[in-house]
N, C-alpha and C. Protein backbone atom coordinates (compact mmCIF):
# COMPACT_ATOMS: atom_id res chain seq x y z
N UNK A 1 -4.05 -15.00 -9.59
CA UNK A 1 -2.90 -14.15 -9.81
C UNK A 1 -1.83 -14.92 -10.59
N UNK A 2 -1.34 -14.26 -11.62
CA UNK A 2 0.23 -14.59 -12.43
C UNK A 2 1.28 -15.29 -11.29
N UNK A 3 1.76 -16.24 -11.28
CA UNK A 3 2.90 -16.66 -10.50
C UNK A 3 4.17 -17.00 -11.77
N UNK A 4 5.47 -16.26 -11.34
CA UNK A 4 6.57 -16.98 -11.84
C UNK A 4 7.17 -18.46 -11.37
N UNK A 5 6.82 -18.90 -12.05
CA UNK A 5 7.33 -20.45 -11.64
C UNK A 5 7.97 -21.18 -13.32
N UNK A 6 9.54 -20.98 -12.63
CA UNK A 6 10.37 -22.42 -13.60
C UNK A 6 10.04 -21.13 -14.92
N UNK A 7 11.01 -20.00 -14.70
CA UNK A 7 10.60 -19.11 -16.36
C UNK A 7 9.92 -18.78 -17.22
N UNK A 8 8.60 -19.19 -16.04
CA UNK A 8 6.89 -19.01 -16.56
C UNK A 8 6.13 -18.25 -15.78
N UNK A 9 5.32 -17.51 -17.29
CA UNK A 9 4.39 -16.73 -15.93
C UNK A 9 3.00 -18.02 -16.38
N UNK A 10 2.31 -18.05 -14.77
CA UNK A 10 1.71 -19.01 -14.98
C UNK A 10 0.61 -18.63 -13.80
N UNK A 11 -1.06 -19.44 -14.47
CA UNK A 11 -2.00 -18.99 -13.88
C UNK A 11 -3.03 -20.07 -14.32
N UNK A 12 -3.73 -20.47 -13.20
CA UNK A 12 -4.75 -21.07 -13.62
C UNK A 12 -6.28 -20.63 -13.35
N UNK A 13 -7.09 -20.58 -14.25
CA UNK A 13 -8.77 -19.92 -14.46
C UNK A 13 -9.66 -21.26 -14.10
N UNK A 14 -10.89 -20.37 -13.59
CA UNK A 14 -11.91 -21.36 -13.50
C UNK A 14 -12.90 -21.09 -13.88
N UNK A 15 -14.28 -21.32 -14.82
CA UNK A 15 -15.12 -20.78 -15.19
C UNK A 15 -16.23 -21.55 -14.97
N UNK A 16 -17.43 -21.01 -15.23
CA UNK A 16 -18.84 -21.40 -14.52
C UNK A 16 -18.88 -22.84 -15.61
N UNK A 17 -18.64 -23.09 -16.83
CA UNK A 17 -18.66 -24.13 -17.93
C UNK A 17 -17.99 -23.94 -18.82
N UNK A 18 -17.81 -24.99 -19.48
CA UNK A 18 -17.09 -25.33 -20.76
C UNK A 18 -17.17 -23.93 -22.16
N UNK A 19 -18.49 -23.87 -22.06
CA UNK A 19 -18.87 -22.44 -22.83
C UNK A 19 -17.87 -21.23 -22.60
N UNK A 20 -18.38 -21.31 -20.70
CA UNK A 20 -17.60 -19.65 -20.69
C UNK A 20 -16.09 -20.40 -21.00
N UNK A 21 -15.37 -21.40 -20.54
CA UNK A 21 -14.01 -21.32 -20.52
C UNK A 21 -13.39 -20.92 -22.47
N UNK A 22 -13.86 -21.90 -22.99
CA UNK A 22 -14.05 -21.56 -24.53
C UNK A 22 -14.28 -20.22 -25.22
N UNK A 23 -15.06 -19.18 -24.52
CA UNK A 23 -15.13 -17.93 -25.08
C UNK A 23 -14.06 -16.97 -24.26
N UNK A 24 -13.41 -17.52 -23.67
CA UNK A 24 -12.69 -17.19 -22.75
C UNK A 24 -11.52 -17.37 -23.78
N UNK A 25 -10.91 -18.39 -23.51
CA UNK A 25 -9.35 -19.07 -24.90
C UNK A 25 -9.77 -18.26 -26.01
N UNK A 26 -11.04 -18.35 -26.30
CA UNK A 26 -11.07 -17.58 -28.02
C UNK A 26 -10.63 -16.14 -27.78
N UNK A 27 -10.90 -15.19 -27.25
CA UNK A 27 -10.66 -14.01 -27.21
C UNK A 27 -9.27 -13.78 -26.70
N UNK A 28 -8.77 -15.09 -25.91
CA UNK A 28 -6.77 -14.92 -25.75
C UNK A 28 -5.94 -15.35 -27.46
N UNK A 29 -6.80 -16.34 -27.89
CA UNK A 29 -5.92 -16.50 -28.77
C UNK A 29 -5.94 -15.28 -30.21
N UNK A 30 -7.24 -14.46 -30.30
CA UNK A 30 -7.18 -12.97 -30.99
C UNK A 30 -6.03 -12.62 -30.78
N UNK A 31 -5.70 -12.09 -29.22
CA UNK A 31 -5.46 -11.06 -28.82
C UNK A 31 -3.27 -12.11 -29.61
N UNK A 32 -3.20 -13.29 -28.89
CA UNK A 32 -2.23 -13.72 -28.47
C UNK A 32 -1.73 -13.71 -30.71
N UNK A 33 -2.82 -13.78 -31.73
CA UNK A 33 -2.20 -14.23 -32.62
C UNK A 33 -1.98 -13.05 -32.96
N UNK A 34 -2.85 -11.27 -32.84
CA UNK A 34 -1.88 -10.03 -32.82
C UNK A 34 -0.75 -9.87 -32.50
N UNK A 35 -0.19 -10.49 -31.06
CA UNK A 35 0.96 -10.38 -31.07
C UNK A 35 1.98 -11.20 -30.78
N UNK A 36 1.54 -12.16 -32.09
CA UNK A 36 2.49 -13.11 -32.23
C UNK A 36 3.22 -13.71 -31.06
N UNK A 37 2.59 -14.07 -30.37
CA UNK A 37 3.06 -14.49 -28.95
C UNK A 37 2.26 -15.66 -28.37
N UNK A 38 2.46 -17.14 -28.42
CA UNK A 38 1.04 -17.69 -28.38
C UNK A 38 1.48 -18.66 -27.04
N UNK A 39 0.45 -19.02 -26.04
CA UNK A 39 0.83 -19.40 -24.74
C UNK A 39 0.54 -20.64 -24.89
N UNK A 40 1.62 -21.27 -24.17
CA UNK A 40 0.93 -23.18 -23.59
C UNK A 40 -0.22 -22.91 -22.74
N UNK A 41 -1.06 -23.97 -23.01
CA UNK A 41 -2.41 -23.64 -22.38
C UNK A 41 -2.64 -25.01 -22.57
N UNK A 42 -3.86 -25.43 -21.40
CA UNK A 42 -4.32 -26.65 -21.50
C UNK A 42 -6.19 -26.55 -20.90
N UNK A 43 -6.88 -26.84 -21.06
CA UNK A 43 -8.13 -27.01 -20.70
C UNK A 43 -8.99 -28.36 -20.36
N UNK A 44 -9.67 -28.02 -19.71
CA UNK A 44 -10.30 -29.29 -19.13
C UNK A 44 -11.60 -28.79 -18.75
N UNK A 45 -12.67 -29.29 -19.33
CA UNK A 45 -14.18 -28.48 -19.22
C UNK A 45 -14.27 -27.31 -18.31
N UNK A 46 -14.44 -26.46 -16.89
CA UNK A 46 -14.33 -25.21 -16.58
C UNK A 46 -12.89 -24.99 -16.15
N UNK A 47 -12.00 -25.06 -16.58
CA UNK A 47 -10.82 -24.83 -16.12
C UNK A 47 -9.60 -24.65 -17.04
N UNK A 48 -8.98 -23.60 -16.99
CA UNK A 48 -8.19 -23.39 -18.21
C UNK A 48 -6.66 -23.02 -17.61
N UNK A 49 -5.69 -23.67 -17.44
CA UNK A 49 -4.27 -23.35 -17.39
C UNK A 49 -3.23 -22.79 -18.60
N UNK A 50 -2.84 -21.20 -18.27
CA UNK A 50 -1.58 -20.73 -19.36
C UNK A 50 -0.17 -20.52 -18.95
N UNK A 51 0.53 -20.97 -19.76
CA UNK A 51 1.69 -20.48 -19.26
C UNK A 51 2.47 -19.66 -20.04
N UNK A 52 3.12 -18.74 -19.97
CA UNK A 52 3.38 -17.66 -20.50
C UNK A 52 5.17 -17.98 -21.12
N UNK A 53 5.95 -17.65 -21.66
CA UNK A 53 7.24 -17.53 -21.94
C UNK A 53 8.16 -17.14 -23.66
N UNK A 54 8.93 -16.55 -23.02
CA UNK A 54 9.22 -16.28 -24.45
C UNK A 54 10.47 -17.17 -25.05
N UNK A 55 10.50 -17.88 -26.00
CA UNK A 55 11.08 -19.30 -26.20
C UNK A 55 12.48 -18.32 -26.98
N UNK A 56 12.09 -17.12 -27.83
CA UNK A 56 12.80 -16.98 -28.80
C UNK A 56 14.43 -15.84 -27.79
N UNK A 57 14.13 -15.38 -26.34
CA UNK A 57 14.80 -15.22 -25.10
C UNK A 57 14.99 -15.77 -24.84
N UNK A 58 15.26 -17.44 -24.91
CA UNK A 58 15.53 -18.22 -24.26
C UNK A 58 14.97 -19.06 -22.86
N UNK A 59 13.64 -19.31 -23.43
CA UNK A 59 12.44 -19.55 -22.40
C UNK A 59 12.39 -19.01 -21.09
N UNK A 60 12.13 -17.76 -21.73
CA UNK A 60 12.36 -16.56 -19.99
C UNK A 60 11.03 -16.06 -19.80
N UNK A 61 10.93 -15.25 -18.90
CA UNK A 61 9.57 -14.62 -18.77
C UNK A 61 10.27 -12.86 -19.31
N UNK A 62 9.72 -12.46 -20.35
CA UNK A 62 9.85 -11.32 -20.84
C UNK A 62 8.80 -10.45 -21.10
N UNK A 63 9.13 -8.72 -21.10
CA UNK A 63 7.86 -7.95 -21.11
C UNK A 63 6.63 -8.18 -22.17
N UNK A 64 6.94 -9.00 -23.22
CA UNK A 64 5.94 -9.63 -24.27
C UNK A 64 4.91 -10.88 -23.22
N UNK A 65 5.68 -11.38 -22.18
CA UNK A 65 4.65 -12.40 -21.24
C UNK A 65 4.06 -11.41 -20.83
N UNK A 66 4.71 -10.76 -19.86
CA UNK A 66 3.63 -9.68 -18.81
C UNK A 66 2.77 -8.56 -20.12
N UNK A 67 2.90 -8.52 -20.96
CA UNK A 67 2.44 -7.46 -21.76
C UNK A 67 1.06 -8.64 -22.06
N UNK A 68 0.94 -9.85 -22.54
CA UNK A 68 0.26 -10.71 -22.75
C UNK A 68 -0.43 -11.19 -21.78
N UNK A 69 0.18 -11.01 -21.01
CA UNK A 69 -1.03 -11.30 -19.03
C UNK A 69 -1.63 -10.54 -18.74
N UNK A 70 -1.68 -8.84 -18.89
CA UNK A 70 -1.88 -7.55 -18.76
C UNK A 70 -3.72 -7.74 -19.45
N UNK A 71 -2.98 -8.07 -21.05
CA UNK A 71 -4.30 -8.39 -21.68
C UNK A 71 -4.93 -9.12 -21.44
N UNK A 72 -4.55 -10.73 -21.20
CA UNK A 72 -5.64 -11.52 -20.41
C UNK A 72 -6.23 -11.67 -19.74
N UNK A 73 -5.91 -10.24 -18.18
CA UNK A 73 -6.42 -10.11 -16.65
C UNK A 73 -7.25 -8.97 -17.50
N UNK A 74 -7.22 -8.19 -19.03
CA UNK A 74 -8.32 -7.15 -19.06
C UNK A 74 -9.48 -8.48 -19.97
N UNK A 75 -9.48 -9.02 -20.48
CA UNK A 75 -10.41 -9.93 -21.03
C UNK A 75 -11.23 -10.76 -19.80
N UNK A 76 -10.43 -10.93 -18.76
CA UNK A 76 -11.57 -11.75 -17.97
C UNK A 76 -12.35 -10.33 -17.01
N UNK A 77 -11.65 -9.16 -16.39
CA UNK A 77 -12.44 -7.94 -16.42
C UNK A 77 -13.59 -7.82 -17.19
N UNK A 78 -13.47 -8.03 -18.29
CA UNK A 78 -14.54 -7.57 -19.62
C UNK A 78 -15.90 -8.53 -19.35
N UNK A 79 -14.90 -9.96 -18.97
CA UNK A 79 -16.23 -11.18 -18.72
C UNK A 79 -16.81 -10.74 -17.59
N UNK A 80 -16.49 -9.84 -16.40
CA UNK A 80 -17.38 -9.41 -15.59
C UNK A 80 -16.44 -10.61 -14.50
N UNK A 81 -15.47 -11.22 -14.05
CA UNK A 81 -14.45 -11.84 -13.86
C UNK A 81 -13.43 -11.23 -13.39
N UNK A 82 -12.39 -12.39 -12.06
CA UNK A 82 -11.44 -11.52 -11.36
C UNK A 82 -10.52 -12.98 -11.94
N UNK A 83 -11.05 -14.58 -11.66
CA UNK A 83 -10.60 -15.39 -11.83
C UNK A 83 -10.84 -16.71 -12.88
């Protein structure tokens, strides 16, 4: 689940391997370079941390984060995925 923490929406994924986590980021960063909105993220072979914020609000969490989390909780849906 999304947690607000420190003006971030923030969540960390775990995936079966490096593969799925990777086809995983690729299909956020589609979605994230449509709408110009691109997340701190960090990865580490099955495990992928984002954090969400909008810098140009003044590093807040704004409806462009949750609009951008919305899409990322339907992309891991799609992977057949809750987490």
């Amino acid at each position: 689940m999304w947690q607000e923490q420190d003006n971030k929406l923030v969540r960390d994924f775990k995936f079966t391997d490096f593969q799925e986590a990777f086809a995983f980021m690729t299909q956020v960063a589609l979605i994230a370079e449509k709408m110009d909105h691109h997340p701190w993220w960090s990865n580490v072979y099955n495990q992928v941390r984002i954090e969400l914020t909008t810098h140009d609000a003044g590093n807040t969490v704004t409806e462009k984060d949750r609009t951008l989390a919305k899409n990322i909780d339907q992309i891991l849906s799609r992977m057949g995925r809750t987490a």
